[in-house]
N, C-alpha and C. Protein backbone atom coordinates (compact mmCIF):
# COMPACT_ATOMS: atom_id res chain seq x y z
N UNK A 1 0.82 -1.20 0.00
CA UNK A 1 0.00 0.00 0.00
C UNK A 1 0.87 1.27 0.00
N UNK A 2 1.67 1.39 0.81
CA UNK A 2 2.77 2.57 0.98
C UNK A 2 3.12 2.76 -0.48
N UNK A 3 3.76 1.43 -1.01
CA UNK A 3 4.47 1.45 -2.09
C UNK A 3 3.60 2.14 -3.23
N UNK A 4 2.39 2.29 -3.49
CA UNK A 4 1.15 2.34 -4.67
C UNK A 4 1.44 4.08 -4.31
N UNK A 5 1.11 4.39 -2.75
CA UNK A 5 1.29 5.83 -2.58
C UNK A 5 2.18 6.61 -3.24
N UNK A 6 3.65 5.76 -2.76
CA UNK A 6 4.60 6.75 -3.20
C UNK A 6 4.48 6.91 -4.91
N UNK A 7 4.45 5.64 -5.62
CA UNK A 7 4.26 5.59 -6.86
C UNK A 7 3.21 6.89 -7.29
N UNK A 8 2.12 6.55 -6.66
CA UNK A 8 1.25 7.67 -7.41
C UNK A 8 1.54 9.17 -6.86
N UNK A 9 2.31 9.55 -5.72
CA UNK A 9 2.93 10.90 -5.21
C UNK A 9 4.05 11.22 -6.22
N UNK A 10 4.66 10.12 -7.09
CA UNK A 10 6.11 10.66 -7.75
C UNK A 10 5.58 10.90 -9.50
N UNK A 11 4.00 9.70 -9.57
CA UNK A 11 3.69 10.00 -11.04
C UNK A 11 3.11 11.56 -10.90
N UNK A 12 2.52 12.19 -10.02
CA UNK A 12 1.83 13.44 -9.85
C UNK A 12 3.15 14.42 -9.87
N UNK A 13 3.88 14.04 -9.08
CA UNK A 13 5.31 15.21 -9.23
C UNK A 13 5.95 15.59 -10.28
N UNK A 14 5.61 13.95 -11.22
CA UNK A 14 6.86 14.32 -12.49
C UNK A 14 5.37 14.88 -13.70
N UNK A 15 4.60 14.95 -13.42
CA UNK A 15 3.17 15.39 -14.24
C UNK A 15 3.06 16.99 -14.11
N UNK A 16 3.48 17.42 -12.74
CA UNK A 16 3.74 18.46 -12.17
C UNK A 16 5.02 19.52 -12.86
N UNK A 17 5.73 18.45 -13.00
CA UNK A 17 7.52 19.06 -13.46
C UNK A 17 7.54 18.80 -14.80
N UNK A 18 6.17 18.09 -15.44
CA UNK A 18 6.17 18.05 -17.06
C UNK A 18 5.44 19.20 -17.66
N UNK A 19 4.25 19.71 -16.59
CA UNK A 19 3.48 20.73 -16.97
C UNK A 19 4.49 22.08 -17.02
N UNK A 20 5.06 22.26 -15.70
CA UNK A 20 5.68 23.52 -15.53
C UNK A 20 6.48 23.60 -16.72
N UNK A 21 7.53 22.48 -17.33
CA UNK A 21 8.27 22.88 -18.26
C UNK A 21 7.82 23.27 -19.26
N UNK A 22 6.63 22.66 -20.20
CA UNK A 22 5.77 22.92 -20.99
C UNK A 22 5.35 24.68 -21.03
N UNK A 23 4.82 24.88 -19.75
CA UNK A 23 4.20 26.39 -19.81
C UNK A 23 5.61 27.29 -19.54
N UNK A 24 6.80 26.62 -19.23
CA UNK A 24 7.85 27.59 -19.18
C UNK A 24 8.62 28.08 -20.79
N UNK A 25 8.74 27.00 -21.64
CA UNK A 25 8.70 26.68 -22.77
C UNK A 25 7.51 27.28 -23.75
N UNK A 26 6.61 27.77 -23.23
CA UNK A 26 5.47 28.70 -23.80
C UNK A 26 5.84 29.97 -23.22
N UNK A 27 5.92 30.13 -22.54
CA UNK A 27 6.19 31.67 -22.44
C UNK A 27 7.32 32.19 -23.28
N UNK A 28 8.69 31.41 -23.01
CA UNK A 28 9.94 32.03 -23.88
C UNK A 28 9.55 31.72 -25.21
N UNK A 29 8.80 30.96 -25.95
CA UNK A 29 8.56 31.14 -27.15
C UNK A 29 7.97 32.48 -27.53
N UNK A 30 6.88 32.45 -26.33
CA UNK A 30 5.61 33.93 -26.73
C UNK A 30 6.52 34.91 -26.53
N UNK A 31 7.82 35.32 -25.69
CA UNK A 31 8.71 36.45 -25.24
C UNK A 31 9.67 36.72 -26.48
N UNK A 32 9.54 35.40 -27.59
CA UNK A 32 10.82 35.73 -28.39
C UNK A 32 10.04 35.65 -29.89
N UNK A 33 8.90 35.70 -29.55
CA UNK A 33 8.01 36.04 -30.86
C UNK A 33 7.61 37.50 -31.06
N UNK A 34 7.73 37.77 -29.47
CA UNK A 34 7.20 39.54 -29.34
C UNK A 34 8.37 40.09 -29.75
N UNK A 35 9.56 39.86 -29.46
CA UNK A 35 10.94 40.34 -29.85
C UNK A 35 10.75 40.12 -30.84
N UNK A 36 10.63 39.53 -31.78
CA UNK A 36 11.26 39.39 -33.34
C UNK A 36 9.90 40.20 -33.92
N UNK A 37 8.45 39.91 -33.84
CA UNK A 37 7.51 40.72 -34.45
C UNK A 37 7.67 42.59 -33.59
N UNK A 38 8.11 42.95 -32.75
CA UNK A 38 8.78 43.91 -32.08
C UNK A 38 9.57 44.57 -33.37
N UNK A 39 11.04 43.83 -33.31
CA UNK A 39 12.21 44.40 -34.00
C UNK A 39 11.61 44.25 -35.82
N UNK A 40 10.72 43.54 -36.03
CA UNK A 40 10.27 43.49 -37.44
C UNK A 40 9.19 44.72 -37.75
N UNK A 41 8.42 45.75 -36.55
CA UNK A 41 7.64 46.50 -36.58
C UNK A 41 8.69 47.90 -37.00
N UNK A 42 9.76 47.98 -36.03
CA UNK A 42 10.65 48.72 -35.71
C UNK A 42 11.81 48.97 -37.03
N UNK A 43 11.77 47.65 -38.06
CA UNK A 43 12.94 48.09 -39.36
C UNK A 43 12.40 47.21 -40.51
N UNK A 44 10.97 47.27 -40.46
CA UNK A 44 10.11 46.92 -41.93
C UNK A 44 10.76 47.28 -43.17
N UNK A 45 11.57 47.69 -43.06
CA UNK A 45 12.70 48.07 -44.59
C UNK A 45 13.58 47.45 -44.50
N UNK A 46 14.40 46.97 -43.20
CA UNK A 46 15.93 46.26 -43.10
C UNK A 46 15.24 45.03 -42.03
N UNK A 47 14.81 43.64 -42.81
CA UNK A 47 14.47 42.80 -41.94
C UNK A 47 15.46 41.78 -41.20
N UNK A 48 16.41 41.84 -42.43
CA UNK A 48 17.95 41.36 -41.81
C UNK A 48 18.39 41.73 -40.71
N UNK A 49 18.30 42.99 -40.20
CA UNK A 49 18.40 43.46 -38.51
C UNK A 49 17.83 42.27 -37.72
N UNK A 50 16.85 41.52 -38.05
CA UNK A 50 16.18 41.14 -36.94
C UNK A 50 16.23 39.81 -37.31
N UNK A 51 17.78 39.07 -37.41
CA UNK A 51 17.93 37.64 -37.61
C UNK A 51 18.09 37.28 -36.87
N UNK A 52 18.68 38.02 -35.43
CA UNK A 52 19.01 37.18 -34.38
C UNK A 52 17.68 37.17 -33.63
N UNK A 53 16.75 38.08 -33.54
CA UNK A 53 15.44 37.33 -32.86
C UNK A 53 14.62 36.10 -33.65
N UNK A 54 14.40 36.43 -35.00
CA UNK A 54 14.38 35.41 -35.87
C UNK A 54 14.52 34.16 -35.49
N UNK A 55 16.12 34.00 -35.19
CA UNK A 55 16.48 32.88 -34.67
C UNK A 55 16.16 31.96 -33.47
N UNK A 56 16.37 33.26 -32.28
CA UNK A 56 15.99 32.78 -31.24
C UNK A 56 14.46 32.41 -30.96
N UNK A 57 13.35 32.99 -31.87
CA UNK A 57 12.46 32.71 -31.61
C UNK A 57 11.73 31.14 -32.68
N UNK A 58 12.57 31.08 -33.31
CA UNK A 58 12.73 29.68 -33.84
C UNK A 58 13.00 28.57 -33.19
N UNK A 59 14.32 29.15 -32.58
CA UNK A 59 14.93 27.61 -31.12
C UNK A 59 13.50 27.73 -30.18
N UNK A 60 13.16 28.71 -29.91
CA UNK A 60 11.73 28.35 -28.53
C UNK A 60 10.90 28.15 -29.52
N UNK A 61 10.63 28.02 -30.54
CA UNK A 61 9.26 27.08 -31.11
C UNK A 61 9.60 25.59 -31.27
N UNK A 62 11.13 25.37 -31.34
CA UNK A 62 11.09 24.21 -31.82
C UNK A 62 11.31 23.60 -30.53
N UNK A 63 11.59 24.47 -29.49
CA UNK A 63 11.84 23.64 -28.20
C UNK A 63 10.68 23.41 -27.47
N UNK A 64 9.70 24.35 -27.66
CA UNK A 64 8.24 24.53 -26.84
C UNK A 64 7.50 23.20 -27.87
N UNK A 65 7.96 22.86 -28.81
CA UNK A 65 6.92 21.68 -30.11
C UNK A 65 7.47 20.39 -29.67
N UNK A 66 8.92 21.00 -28.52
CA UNK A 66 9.38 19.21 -28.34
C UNK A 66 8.74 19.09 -26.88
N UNK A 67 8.66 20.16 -26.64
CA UNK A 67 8.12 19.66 -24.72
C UNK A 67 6.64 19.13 -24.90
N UNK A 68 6.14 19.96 -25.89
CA UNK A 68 4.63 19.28 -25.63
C UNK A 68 4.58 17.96 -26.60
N UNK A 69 5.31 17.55 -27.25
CA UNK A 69 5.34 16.86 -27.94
C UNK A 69 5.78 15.44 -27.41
N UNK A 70 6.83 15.42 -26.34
CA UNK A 70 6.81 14.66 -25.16
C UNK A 70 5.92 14.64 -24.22
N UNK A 71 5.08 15.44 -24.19
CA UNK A 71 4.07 15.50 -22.93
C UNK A 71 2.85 14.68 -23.58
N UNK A 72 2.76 14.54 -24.75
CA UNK A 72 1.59 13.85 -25.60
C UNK A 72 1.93 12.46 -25.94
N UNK A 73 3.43 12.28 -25.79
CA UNK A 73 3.95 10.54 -26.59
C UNK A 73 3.71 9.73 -24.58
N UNK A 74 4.12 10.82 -23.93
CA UNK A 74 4.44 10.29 -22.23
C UNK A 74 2.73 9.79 -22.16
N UNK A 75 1.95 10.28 -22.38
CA UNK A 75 0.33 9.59 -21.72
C UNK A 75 0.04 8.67 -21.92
């Protein structure tokens, strides 16, 4: 009986520590989409300025598409 507890206290923790990463992984995507549509409002003539948000907001889509994307293969 103990044993079923802890099991189901550690599946809730890591469900817990799968969600948080997920919505942490959503925000820096949404923070580096505002940056790049930001710096793309700001030099609509020179969009090349704004490769490095570009970029970075590429790595948090593709990193926010793998967290939930593990959170959907894990169920």
């Amino acid at each position: 009986m103990k044993q079923a507890l802890f099991l189901l206290a550690l599946a809730l923790s890591l469900s817990a520590c799968a969600l948080q990463a997920k919505m942490n992984a959503l925000d820096e995507m949404k923070a580096s989409k505002a940056a790049y549509k930001e710096c793309l409002m700001a030099n609509p003539n020179k969009v090349s300025v704004c490769e490095a948000q570009q970029l970075s907001y590429q790595a948090d889509l593709k990193a926010y598409e793998a967290t939930a994307d593990a959170m959907s293969i894990s169920r």
